[in-house]
Protein backbone atom coordinates (compact mmCIF):
# COMPACT_ATOMS: atom_id res chain seq x y z
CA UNK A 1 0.00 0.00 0.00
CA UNK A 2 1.40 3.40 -1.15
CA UNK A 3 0.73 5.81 1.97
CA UNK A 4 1.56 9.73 2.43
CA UNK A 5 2.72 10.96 5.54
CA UNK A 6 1.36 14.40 6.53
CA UNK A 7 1.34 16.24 9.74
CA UNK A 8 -2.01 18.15 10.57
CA UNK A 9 -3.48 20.55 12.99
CA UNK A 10 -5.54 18.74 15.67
CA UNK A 11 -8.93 20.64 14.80
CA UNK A 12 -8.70 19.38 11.36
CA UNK A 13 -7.19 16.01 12.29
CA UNK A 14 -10.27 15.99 14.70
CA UNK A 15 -12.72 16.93 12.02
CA UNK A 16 -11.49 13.92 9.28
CA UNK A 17 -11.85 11.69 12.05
CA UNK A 18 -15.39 13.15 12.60
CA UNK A 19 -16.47 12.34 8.79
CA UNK A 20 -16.49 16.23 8.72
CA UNK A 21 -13.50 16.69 6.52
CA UNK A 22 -13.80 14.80 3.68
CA UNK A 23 -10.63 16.74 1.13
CA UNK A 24 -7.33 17.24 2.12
CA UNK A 25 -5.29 20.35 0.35
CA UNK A 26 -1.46 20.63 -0.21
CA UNK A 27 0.17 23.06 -1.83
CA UNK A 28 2.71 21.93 -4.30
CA UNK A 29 5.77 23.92 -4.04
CA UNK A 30 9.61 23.41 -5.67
CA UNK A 31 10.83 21.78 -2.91
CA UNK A 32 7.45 19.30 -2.34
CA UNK A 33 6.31 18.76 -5.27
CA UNK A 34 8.34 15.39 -5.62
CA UNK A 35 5.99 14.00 -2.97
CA UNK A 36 3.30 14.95 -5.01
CA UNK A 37 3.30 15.27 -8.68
CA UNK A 38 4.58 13.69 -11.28
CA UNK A 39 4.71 15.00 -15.03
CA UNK A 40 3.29 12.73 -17.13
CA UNK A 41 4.39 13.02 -21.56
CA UNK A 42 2.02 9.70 -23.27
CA UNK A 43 2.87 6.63 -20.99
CA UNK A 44 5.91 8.09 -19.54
CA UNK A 45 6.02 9.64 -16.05
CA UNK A 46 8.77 11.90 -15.03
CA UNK A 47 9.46 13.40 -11.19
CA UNK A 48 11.33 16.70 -12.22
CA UNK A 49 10.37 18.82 -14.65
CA UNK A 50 13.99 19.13 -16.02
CA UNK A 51 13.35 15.45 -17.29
CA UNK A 52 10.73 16.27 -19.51
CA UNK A 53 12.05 16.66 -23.21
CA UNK A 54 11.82 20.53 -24.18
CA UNK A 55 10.21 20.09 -26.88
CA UNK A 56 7.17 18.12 -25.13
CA UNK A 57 4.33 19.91 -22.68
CA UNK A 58 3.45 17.66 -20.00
CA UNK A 59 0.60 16.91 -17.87
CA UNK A 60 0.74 17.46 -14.15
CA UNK A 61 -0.44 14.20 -12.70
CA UNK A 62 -0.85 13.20 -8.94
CA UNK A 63 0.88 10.55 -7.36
CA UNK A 64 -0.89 7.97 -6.63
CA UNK A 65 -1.48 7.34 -2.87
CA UNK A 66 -3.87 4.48 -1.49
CA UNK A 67 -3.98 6.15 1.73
CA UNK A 68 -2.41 9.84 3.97
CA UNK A 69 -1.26 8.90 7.33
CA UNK A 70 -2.05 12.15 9.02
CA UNK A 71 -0.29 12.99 11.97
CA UNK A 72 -0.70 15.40 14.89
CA UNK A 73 0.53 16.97 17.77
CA UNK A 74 3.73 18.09 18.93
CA UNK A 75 7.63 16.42 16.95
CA UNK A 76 8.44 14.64 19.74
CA UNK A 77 7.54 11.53 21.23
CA UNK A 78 4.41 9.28 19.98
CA UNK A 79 2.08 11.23 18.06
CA UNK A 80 -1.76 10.33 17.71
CA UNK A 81 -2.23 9.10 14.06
CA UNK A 82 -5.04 7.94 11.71
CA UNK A 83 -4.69 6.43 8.24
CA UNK A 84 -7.42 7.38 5.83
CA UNK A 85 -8.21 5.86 2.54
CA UNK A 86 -7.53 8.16 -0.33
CA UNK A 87 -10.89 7.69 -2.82
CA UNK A 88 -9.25 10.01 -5.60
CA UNK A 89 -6.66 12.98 -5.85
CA UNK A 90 -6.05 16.34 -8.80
CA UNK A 91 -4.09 19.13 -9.22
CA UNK A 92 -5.76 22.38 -9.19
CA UNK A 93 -3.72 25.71 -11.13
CA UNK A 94 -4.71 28.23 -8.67
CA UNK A 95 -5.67 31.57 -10.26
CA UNK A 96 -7.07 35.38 -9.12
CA UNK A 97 -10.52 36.68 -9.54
CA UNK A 98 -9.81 37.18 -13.03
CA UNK A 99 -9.24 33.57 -13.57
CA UNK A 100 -5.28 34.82 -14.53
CA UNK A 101 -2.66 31.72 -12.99
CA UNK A 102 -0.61 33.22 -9.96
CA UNK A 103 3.02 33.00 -10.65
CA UNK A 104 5.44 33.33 -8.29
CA UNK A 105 9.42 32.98 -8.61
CA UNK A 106 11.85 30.69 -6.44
CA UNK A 107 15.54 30.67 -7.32
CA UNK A 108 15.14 32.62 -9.95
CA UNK A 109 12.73 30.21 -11.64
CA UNK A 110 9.02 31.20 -12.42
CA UNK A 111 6.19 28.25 -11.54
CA UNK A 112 2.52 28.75 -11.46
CA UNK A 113 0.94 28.27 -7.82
CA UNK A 114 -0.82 25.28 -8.01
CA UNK A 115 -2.41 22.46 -4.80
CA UNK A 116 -3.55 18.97 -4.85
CA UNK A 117 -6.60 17.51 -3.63
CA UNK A 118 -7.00 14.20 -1.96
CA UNK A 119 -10.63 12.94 -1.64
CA UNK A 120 -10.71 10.99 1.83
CA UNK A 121 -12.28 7.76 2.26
CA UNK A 122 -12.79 5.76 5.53
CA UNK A 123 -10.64 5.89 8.34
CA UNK A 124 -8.05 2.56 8.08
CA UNK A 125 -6.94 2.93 11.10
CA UNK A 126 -6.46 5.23 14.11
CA UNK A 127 -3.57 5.19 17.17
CA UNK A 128 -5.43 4.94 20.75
CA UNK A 129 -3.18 8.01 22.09
């Protein structure tokens, strides 16, 4: 089973739990976006966008999870934890009221801001802490 590890804030760790929450949001960013998109040119998936040939556009795709293990509380020690089926996941280009994309620049480099979203299934599994 392919699972992502993400930490979370207790209210909305409390509200999954709850059947309350039912999407979970990540922004994808340079230095995450390894963990969760891939850029996908026919059949062939690549992790880095330097991969992909120049002379081919590629589609963002999301990386297949079965399941987030979601974690709160403080770093240190045991931390309460639930693992919740992932039902489906897409990547969303962000964009302003004038439906323009947002661009921002890292490094010198421009990308377009841009999030996934996991639809949550049933809780898995849950820690007793």
């Amino acid at each position: 089973m392919n699972v992502l590890t993400l930490s979370i804030k207790q209210k909305f760790f409390d509200e999954i739990l709850a059947g309350k929450k039912t999407q979970e949001f990540r922004e994808i960013r340079p230095n995450t976006s390894q963990k969760y998109i891939r850029y996908k040119v026919g059949d062939k998936e690549y992790k880095h966008f330097e991969e992909v040939p120049e002379d081919q556009e590629p589609e963002v795709v999301p990386v297949e999870y079965d399941a987030i293990k979601f974690l709160t509380g403080e770093y240190k020690g045991i931390r309460p934890f639930a693992i919740v089926e992932v039902k489906g996941a897409n990547v969303e280009i962000l964009t302003d009221e004038d439906g323009n994309e947002i661009p921002y620049e890292v490094d010198g480099v421009e990308y377009v801001l841009a999030q996934v979203v996991y639809d949550l299934g049933k809780v898995l599994e849950k820690s007793n802490v």
